[in-house]
C-alpha atoms as a PDB file:
ATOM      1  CA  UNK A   1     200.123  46.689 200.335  1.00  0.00           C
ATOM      2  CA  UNK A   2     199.527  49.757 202.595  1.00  0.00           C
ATOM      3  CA  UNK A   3     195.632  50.688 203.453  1.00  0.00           C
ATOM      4  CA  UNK A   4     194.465  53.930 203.350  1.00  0.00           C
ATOM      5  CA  UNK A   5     194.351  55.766 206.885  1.00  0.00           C
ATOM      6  CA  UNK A   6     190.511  56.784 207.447  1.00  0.00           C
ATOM      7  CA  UNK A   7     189.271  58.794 210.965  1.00  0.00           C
ATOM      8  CA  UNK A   8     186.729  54.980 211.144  1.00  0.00           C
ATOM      9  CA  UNK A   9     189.813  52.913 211.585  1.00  0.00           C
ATOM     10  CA  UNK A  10     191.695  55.214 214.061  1.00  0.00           C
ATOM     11  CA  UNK A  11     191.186  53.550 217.951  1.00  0.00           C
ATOM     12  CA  UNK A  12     193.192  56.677 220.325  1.00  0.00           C
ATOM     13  CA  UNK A  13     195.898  54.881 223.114  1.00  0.00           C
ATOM     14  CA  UNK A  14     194.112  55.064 226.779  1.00  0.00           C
ATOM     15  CA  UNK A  15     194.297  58.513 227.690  1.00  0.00           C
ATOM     16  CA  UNK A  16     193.821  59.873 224.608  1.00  0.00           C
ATOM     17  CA  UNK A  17     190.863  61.555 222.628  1.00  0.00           C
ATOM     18  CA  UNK A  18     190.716  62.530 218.950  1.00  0.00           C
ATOM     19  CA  UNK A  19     189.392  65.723 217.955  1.00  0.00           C
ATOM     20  CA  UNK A  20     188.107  67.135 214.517  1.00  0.00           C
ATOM     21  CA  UNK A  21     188.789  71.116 215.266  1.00  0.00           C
ATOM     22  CA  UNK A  22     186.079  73.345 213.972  1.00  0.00           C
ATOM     23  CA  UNK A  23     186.509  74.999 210.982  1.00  0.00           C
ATOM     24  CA  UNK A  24     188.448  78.535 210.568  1.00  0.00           C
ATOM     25  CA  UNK A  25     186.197  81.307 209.228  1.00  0.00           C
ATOM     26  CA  UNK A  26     187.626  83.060 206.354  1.00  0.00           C
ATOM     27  CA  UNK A  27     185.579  85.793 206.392  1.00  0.00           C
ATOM     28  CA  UNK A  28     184.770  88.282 209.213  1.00  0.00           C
ATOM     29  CA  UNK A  29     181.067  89.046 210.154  1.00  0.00           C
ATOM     30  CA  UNK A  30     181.255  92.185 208.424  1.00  0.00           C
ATOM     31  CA  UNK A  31     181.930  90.811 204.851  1.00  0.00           C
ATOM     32  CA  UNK A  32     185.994  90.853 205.000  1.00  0.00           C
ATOM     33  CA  UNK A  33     188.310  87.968 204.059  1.00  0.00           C
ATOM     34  CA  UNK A  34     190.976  87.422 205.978  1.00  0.00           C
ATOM     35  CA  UNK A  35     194.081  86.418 204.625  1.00  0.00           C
ATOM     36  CA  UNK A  36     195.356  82.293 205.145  1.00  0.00           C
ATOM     37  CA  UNK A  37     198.497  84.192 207.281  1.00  0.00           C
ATOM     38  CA  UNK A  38     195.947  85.488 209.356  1.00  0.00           C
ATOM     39  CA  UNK A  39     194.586  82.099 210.560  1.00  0.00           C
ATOM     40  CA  UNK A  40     194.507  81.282 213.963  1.00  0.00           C
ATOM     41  CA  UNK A  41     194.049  77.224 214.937  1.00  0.00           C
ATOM     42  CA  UNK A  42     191.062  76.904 216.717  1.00  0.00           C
ATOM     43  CA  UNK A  43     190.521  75.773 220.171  1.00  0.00           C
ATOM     44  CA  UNK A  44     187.131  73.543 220.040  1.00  0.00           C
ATOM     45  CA  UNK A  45     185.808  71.155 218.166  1.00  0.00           C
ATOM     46  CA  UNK A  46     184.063  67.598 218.011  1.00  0.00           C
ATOM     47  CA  UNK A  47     185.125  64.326 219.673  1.00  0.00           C
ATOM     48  CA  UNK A  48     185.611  61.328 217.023  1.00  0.00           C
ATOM     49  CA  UNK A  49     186.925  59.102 218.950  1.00  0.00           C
ATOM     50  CA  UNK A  50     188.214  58.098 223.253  1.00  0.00           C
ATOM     51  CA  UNK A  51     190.760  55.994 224.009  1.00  0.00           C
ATOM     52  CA  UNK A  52     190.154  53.375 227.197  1.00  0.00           C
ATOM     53  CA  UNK A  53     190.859  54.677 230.702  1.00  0.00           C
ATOM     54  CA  UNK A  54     194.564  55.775 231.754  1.00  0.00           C
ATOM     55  CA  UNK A  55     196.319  55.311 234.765  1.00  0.00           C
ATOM     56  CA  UNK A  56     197.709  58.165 236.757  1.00  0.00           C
ATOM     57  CA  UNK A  57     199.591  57.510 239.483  1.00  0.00           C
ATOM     58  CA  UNK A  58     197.938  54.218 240.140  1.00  0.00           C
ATOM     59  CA  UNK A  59     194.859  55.606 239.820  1.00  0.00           C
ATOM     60  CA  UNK A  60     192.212  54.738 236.793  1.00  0.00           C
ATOM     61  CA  UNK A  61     191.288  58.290 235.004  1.00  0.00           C
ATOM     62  CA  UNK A  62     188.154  57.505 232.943  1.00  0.00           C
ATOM     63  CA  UNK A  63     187.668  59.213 229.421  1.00  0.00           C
ATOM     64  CA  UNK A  64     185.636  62.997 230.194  1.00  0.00           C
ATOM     65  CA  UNK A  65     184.194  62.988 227.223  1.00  0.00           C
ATOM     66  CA  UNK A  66     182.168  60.689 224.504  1.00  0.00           C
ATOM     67  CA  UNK A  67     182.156  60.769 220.950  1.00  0.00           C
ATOM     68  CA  UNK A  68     180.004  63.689 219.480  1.00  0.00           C
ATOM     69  CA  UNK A  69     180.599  65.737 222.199  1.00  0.00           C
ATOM     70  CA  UNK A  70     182.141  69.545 221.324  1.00  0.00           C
ATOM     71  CA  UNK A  71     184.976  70.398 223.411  1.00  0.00           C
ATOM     72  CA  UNK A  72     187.278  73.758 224.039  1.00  0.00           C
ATOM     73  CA  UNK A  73     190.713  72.455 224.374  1.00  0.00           C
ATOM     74  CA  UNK A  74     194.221  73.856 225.245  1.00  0.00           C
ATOM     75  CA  UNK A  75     195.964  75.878 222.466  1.00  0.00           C
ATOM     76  CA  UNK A  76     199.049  74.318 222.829  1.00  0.00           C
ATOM     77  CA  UNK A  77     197.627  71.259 223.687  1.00  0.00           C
ATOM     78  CA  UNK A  78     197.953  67.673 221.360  1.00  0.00           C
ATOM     79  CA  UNK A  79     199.247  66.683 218.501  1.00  0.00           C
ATOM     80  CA  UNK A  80     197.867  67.188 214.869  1.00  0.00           C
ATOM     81  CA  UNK A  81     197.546  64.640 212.393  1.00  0.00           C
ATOM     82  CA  UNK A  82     196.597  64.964 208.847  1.00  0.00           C
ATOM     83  CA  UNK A  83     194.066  63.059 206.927  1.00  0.00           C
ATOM     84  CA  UNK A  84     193.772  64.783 203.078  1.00  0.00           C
ATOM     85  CA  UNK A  85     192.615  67.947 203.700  1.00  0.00           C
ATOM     86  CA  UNK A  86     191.681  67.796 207.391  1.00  0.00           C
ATOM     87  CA  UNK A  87     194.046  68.550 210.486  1.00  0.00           C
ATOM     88  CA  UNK A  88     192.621  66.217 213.643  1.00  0.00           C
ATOM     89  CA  UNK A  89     193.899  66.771 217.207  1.00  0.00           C
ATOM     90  CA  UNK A  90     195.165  63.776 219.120  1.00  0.00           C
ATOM     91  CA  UNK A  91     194.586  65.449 223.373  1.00  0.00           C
ATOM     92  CA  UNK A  92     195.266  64.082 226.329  1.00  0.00           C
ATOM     93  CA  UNK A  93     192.274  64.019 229.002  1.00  0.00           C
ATOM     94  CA  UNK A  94     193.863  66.795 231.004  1.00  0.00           C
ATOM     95  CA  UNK A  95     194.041  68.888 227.599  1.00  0.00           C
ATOM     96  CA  UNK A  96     190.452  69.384 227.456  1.00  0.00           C
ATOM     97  CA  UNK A  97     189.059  72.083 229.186  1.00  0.00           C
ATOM     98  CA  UNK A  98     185.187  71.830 229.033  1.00  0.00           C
ATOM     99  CA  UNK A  99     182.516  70.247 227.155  1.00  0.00           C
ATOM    100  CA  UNK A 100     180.116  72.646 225.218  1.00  0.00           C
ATOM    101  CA  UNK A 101     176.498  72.149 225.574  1.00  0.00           C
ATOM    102  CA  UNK A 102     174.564  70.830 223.061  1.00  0.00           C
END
């Protein structure tokens, strides 16, 4: 019997953060809708979830972030998974570029 997959349950591998982008606005400030082909993935969002420490090189690379934190990332950066509705971003450590002040 499989169990469903929820973001609570999902621990990231050492090195590894997971990342709930922020949402896409549909509609520009002016009043206009923009199309779905239009969309551009976003580059921030929220941490969920750190994985432990990795090593690089024999060195130990602690996690730069904590959970809650909002983060700018690396467009090409990651790899998306897919809960329902919601795409999350699996990033390396070095694919986060800054933490965004609270």
């Amino acid at each position: 019997m499989a169990t469903a997959i929820t973001v609570s349950k999902i621990k990231p591998n050492p090195g590894y953060v997971l990342v709930e982008p922020a949402k896409v606005e549909k509609k520009t400030a002016s009043g206009i809708y923009l199309p779905d082909s239009h969309e551009e993935k976003p580059q921030h969002g929220v941490v969920l979830a750190c994985g432990a420490a990795a090593m690089d090189h024999g060195v130990k690379v602690d996690c730069p972030v904590k959970k809650g934190d909002g983060v700018i990332y690396k467009k090409w950066g990651g790899n998306e998974f897919q809960i329902g509705e919601v795409e999350y971003q699996f990033l390396k450590f070095e694919d986060v570029l800054a933490v965004v002040s609270k």
